[in-house]
N, C-alpha and C. Protein backbone atom coordinates (compact mmCIF):
# COMPACT_ATOMS: atom_id res chain seq x y z
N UNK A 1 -25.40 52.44 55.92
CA UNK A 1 -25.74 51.07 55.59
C UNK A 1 -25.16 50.16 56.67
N UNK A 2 -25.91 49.06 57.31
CA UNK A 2 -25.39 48.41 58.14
C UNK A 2 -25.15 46.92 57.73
N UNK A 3 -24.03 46.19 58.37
CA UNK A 3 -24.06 45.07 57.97
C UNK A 3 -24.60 44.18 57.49
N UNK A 4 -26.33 44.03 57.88
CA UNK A 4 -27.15 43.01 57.09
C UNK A 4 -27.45 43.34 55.63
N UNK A 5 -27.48 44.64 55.33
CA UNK A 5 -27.99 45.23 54.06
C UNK A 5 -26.66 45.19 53.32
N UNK A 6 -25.36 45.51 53.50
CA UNK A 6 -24.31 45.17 53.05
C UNK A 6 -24.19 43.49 52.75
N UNK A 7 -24.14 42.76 53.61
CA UNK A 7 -23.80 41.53 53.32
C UNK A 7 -25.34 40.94 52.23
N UNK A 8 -26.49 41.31 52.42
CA UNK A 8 -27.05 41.09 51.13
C UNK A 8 -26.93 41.91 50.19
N UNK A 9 -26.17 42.63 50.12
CA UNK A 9 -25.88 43.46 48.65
C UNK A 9 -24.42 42.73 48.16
N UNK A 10 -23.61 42.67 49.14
CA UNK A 10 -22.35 41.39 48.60
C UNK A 10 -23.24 39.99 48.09
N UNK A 11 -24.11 39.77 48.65
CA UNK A 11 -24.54 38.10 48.45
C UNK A 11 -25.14 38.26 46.57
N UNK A 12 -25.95 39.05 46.49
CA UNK A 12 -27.02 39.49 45.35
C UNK A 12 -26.09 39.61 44.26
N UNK A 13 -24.67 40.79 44.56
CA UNK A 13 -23.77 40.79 43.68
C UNK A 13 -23.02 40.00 43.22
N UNK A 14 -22.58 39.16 44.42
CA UNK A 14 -22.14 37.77 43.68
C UNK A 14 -22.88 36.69 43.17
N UNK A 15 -24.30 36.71 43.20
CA UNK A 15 -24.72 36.26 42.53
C UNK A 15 -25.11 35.87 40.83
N UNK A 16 -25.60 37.34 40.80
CA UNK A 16 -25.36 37.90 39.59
C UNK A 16 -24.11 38.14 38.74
N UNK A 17 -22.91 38.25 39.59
CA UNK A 17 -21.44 38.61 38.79
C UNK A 17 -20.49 37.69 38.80
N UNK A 18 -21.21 36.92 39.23
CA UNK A 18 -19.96 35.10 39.67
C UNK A 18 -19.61 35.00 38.03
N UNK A 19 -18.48 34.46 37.96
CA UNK A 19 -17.90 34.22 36.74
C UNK A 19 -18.21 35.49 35.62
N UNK A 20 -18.49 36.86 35.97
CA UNK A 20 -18.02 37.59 35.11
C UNK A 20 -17.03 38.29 34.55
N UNK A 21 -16.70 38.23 32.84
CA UNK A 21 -15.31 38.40 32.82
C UNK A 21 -15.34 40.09 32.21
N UNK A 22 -14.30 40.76 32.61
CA UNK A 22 -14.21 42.22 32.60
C UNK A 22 -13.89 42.07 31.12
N UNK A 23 -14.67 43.41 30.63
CA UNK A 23 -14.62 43.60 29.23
C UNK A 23 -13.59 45.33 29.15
N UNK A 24 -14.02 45.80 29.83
CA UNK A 24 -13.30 47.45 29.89
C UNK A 24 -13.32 47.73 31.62
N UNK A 25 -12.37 48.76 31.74
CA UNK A 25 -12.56 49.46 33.49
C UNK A 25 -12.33 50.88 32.77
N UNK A 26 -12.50 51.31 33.73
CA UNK A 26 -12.97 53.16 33.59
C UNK A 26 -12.41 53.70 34.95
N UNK A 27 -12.30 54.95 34.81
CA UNK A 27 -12.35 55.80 35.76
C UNK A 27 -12.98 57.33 35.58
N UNK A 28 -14.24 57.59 35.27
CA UNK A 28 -14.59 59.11 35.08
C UNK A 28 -14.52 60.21 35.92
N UNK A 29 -14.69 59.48 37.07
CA UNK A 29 -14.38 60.81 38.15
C UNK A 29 -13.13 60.66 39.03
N UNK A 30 -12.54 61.18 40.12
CA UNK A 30 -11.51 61.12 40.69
C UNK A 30 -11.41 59.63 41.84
N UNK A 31 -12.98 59.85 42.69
CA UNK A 31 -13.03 58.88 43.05
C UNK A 31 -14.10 57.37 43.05
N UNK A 32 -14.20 57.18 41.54
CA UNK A 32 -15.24 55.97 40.89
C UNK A 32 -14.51 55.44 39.94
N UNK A 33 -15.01 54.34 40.11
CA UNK A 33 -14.60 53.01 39.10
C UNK A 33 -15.39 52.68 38.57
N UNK A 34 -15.36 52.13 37.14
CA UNK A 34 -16.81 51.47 36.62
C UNK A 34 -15.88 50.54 35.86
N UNK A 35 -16.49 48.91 36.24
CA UNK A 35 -16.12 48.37 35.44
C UNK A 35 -17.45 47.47 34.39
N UNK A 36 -17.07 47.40 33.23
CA UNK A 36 -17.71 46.51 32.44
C UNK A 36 -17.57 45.05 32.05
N UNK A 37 -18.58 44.44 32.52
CA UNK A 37 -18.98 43.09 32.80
C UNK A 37 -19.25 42.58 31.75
N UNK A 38 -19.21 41.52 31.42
CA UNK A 38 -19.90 40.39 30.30
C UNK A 38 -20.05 38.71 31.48
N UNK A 39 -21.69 38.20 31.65
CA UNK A 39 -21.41 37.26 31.90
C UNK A 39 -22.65 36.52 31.12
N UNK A 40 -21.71 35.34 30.31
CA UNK A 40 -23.11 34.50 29.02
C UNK A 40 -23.30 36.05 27.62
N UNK A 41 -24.55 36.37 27.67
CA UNK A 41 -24.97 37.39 26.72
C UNK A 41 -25.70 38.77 27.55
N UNK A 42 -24.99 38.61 28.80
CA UNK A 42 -25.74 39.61 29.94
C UNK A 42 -24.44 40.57 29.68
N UNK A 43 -24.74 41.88 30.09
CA UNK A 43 -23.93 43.22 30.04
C UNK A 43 -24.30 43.63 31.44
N UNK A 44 -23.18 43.74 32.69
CA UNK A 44 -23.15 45.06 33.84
C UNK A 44 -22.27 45.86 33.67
N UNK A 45 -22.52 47.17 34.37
CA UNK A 45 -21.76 47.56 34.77
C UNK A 45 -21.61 48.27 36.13
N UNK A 46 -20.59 47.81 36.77
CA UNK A 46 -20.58 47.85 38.01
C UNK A 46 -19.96 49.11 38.54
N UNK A 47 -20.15 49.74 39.16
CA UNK A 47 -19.91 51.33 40.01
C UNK A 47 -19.74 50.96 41.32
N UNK A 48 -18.34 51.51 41.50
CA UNK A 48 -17.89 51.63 42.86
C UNK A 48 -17.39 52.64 43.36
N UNK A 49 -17.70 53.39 44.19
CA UNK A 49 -17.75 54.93 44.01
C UNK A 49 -16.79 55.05 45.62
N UNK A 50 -15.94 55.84 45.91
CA UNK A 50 -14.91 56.16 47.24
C UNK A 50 -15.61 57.73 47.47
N UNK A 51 -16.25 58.31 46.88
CA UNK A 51 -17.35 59.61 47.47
C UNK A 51 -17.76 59.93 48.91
N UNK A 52 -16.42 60.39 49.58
CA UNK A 52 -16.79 60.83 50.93
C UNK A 52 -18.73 61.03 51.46
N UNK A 53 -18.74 61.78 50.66
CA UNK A 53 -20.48 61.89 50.53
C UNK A 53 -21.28 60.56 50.66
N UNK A 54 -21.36 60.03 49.10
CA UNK A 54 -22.00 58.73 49.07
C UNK A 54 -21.29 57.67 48.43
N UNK A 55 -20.30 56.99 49.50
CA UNK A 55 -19.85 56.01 49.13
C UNK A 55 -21.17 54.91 48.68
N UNK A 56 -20.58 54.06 47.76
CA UNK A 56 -21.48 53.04 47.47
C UNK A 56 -21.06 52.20 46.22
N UNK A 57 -21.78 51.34 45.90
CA UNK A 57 -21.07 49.78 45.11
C UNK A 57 -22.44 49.48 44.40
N UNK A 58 -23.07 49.55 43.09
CA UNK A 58 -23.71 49.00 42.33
C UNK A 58 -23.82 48.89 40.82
N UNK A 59 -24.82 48.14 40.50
CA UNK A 59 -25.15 48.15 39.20
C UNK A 59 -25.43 49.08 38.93
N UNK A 60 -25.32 48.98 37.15
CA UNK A 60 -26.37 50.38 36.60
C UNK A 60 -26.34 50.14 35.19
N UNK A 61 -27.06 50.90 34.53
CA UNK A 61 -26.99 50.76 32.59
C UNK A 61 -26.77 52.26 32.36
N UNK A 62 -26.98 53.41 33.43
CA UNK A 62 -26.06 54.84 32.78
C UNK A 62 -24.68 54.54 32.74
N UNK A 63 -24.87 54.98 31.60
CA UNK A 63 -22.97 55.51 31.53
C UNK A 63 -22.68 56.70 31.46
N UNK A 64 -20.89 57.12 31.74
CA UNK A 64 -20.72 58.51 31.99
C UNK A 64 -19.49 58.69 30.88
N UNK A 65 -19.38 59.85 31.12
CA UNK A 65 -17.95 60.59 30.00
C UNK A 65 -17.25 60.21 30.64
N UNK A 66 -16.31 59.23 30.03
CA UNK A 66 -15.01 59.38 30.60
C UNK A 66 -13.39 60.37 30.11
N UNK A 67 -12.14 60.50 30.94
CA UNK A 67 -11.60 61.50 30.59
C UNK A 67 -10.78 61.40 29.65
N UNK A 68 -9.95 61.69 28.84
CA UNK A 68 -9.50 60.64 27.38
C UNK A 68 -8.20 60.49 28.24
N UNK A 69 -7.28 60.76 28.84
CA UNK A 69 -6.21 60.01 29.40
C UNK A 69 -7.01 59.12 31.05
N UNK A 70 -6.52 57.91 31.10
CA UNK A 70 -6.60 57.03 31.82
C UNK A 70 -5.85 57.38 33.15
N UNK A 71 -6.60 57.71 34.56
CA UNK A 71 -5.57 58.18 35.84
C UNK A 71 -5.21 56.84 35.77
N UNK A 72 -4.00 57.07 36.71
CA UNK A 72 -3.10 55.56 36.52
C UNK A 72 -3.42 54.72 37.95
N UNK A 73 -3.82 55.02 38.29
CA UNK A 73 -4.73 53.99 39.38
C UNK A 73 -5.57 53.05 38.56
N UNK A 74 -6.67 53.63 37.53
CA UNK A 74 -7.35 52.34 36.23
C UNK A 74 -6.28 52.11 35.52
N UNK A 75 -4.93 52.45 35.04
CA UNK A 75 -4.59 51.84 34.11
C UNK A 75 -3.90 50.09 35.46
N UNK A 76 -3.35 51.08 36.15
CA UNK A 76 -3.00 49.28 36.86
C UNK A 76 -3.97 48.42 36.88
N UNK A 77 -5.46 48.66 37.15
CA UNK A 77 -6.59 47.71 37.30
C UNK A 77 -6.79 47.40 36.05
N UNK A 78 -6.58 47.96 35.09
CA UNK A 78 -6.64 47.99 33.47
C UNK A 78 -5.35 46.58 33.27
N UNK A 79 -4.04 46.63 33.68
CA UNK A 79 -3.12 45.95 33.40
C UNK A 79 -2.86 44.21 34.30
N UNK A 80 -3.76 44.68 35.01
CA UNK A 80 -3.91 43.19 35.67
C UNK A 80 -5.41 42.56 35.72
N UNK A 81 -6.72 43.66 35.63
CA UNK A 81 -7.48 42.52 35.49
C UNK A 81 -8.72 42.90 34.47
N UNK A 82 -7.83 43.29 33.11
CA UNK A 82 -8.92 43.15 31.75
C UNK A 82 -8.61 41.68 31.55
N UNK A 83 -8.07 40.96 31.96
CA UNK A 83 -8.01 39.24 31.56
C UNK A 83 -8.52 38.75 32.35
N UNK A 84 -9.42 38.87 32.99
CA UNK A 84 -10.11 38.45 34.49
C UNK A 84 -11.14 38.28 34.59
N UNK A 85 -11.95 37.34 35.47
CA UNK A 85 -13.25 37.18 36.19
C UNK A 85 -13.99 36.75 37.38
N UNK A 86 -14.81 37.36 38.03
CA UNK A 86 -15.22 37.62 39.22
C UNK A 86 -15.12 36.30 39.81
N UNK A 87 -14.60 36.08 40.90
CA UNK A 87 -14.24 34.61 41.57
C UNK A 87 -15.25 35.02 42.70
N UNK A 88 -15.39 35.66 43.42
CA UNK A 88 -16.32 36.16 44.62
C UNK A 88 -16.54 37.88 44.81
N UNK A 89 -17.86 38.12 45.52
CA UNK A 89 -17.94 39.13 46.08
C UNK A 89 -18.45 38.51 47.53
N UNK A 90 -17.56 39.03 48.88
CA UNK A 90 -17.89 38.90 50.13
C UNK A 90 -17.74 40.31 50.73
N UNK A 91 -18.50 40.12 52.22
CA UNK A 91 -18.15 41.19 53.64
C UNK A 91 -16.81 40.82 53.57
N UNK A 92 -16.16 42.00 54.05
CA UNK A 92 -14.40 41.39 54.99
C UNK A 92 -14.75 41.71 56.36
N UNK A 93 -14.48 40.61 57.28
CA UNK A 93 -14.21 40.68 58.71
C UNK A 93 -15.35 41.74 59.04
N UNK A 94 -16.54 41.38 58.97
CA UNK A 94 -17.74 41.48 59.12
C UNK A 94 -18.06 43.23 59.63
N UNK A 95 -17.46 43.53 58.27
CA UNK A 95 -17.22 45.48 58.39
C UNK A 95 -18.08 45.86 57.42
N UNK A 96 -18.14 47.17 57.61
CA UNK A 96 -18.60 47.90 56.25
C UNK A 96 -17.14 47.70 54.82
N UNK A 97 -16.72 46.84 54.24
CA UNK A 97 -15.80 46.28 53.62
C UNK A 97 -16.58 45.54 52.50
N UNK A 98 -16.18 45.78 51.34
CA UNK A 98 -16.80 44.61 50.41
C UNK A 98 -15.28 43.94 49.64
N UNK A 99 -15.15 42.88 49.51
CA UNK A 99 -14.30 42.46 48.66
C UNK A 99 -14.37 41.47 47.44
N UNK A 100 -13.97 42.12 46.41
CA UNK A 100 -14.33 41.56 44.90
C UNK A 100 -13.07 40.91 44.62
N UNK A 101 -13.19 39.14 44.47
CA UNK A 101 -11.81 38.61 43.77
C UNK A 101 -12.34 38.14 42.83
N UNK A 102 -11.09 38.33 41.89
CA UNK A 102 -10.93 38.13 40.50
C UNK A 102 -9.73 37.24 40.45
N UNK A 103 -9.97 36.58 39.62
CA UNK A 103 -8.95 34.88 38.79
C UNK A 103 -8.62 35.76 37.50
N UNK A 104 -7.57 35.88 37.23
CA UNK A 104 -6.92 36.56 36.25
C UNK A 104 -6.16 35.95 35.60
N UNK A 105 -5.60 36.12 34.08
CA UNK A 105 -4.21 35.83 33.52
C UNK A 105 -3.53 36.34 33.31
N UNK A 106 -1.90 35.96 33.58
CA UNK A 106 -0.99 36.94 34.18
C UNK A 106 -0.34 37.03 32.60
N UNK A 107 0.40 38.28 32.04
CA UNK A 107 1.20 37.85 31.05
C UNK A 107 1.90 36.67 30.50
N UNK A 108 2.41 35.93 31.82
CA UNK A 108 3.05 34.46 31.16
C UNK A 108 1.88 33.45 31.04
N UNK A 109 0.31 33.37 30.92
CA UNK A 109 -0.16 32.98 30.87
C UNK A 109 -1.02 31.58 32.35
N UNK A 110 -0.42 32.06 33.53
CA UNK A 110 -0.92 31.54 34.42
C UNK A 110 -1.57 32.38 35.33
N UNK A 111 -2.40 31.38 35.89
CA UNK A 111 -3.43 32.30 36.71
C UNK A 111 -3.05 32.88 38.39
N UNK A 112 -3.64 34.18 38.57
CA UNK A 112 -3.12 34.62 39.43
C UNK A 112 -4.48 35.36 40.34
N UNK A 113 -4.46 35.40 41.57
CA UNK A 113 -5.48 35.96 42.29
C UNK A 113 -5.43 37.58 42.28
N UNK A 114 -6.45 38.44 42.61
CA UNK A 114 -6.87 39.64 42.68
C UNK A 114 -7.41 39.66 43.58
N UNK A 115 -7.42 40.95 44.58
CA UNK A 115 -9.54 41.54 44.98
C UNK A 115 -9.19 43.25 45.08
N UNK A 116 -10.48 43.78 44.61
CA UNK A 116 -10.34 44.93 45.08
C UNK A 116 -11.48 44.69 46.88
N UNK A 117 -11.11 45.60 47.55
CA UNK A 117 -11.91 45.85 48.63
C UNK A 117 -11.79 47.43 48.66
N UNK A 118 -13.39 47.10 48.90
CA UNK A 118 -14.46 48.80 48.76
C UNK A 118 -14.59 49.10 50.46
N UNK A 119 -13.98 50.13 50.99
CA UNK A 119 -14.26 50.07 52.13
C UNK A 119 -15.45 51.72 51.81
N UNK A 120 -16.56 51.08 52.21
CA UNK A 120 -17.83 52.25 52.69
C UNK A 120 -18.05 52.60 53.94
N UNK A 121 -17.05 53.42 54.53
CA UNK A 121 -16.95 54.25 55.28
C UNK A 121 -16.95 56.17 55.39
N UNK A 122 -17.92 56.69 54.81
CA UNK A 122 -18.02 57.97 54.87
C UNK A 122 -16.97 58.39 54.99
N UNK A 123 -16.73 59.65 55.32
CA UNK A 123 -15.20 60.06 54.78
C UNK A 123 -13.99 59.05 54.77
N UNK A 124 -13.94 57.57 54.84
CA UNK A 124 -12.76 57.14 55.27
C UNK A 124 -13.15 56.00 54.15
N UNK A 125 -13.99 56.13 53.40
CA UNK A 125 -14.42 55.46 52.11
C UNK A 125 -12.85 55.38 51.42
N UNK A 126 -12.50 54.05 50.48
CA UNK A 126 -11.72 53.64 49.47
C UNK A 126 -11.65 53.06 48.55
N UNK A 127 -11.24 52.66 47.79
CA UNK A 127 -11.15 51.62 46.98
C UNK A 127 -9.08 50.85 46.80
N UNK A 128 -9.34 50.02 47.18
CA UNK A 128 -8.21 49.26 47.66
C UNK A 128 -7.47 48.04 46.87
N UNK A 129 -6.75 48.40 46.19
CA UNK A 129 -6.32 47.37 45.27
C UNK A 129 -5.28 46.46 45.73
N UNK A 130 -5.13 44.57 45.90
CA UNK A 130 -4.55 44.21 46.79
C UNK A 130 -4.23 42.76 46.01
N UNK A 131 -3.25 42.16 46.13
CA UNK A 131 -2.74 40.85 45.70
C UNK A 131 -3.27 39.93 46.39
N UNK A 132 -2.52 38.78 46.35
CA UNK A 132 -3.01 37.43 46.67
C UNK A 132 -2.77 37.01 48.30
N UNK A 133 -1.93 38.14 48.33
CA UNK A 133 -1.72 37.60 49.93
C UNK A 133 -1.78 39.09 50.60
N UNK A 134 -2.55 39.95 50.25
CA UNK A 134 -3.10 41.09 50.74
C UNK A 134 -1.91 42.23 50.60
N UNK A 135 -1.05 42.12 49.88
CA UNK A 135 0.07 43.37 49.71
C UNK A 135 -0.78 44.20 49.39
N UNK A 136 -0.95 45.86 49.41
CA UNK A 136 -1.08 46.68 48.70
C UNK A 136 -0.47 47.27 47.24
N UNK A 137 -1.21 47.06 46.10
CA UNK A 137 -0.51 47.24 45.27
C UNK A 137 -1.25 48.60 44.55
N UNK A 138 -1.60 49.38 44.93
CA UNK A 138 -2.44 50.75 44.53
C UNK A 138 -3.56 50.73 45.50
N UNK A 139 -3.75 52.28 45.75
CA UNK A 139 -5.12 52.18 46.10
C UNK A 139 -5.65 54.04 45.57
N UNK A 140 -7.00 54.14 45.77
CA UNK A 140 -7.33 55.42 45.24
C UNK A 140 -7.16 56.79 46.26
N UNK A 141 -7.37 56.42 47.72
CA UNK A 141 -6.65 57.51 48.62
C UNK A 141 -5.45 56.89 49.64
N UNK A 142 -4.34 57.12 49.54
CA UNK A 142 -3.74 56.73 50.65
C UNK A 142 -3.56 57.68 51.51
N UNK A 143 -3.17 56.46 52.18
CA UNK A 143 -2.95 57.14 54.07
C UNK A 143 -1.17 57.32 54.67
N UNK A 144 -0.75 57.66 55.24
CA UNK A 144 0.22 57.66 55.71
C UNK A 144 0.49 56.75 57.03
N UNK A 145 1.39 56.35 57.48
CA UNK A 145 1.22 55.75 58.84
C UNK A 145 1.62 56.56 60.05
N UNK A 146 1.62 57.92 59.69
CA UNK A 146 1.36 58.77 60.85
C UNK A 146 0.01 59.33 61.22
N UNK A 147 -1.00 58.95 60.65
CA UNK A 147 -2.44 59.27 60.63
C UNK A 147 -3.05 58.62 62.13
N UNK A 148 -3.57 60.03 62.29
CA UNK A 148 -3.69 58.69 64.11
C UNK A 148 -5.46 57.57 63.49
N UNK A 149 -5.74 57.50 62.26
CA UNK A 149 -6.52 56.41 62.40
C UNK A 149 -6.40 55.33 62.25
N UNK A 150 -5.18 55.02 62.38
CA UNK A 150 -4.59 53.46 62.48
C UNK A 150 -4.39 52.69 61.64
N UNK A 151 -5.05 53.79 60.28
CA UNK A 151 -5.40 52.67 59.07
C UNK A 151 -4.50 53.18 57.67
N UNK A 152 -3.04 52.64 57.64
CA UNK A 152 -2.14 53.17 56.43
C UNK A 152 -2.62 52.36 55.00
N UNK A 153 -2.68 53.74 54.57
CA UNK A 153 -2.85 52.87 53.29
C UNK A 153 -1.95 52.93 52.31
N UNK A 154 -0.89 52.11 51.80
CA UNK A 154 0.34 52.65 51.25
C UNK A 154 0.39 51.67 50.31
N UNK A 155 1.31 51.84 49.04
CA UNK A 155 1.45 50.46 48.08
C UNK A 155 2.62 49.48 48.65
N UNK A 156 2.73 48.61 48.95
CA UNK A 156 3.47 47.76 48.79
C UNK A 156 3.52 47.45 50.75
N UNK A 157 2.51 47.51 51.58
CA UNK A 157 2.53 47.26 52.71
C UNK A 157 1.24 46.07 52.98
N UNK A 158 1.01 45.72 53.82
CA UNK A 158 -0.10 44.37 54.07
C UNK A 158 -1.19 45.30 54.14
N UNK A 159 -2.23 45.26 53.70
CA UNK A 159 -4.13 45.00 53.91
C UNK A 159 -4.39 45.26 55.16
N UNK A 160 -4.73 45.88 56.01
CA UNK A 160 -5.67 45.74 57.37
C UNK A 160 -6.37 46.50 57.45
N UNK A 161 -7.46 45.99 58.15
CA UNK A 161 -9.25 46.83 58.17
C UNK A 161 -8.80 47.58 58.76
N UNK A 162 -9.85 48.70 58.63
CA UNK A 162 -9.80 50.24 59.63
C UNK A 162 -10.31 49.82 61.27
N UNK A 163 -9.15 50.17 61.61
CA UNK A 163 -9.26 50.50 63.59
C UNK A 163 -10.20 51.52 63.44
N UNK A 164 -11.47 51.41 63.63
CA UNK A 164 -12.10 52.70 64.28
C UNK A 164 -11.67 53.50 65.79
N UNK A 165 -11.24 55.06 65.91
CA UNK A 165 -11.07 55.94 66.96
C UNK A 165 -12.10 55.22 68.07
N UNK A 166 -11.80 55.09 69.37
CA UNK A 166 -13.12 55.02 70.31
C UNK A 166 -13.69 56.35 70.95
């Protein structure tokens, strides 16, 4: 998928998902997310899949089995943004990158920023869970920072796009 078809699949999605507030998140397979949408009397649910194979980010009305314990990668997305709703879907830094922020409420009752960013990159595909000022606070594969691809993915370190090898 190349940038133009990405950035209208970010544009379309935020169209449709602007101000939607999460009703449930999931995790059925090792590396997919599904979360469930409510926006007005409309129902999505959104699939974001880290599938070396076929990474990819959409709608859908199948649903799947999920596993009866929660991997704890959804329960954190579970603990910060079942009180939440879609503030934007954009490109990041005009990559194969999608980033979903969410306006959330925090336990003490004030609001706090989110995004996940979907990086769709064939094997180097993720799903990236990140605060307000881009800390890493989970993600579904990490990286080490001895990886010669430049790109660590660790909890509690800053956000940066993947250096592609030349």
């Amino acid at each position: 998928m190349d940038l133009f078809n990405m950035n209208a699949l970010a544009c379309e999605l935020c169209e449709t998902l602007y101000g939607a507030k999460t009703d449930k998140i999931v995790q059925p397979e090792s590396d997919e997310i599904r979360f469930y949408l409510r926006r007005g009397n409309r129902n999505f649910i959104l699939v974001i899949s880290a599938n070396a194979k076929v990474p990819r980010i959409h709608l859908t009305k199948q649903k799947k089995q999920n596993p009866i314990n929660a991997p704890a990668f959804c329960m954190l997305l579970r603990k910060h943004l079942s009180i939440g709703a879609i503030e934007n879907i954009s490109i990041l830094n005009n990559d194969r990158a999608i980033k979903i922020d969410f306006l959330c409420k925090s336990e003490m009752k004030d609001f706090k920023r989110f995004s996940i960013i979907v990086e769709l990159m064939s094997r180097y595909s993720n799903i990236v869970f990140v605060d307000e000022n881009y800390t890493i606070l989970e993600a579904m594969k990490k990286t080490s920072l001895d990886v010669p691809n430049n790109h660590p993915i660790l909890k509690g370190i800053k956000y940066s796009p993947l250096v592609r090898p030349k």
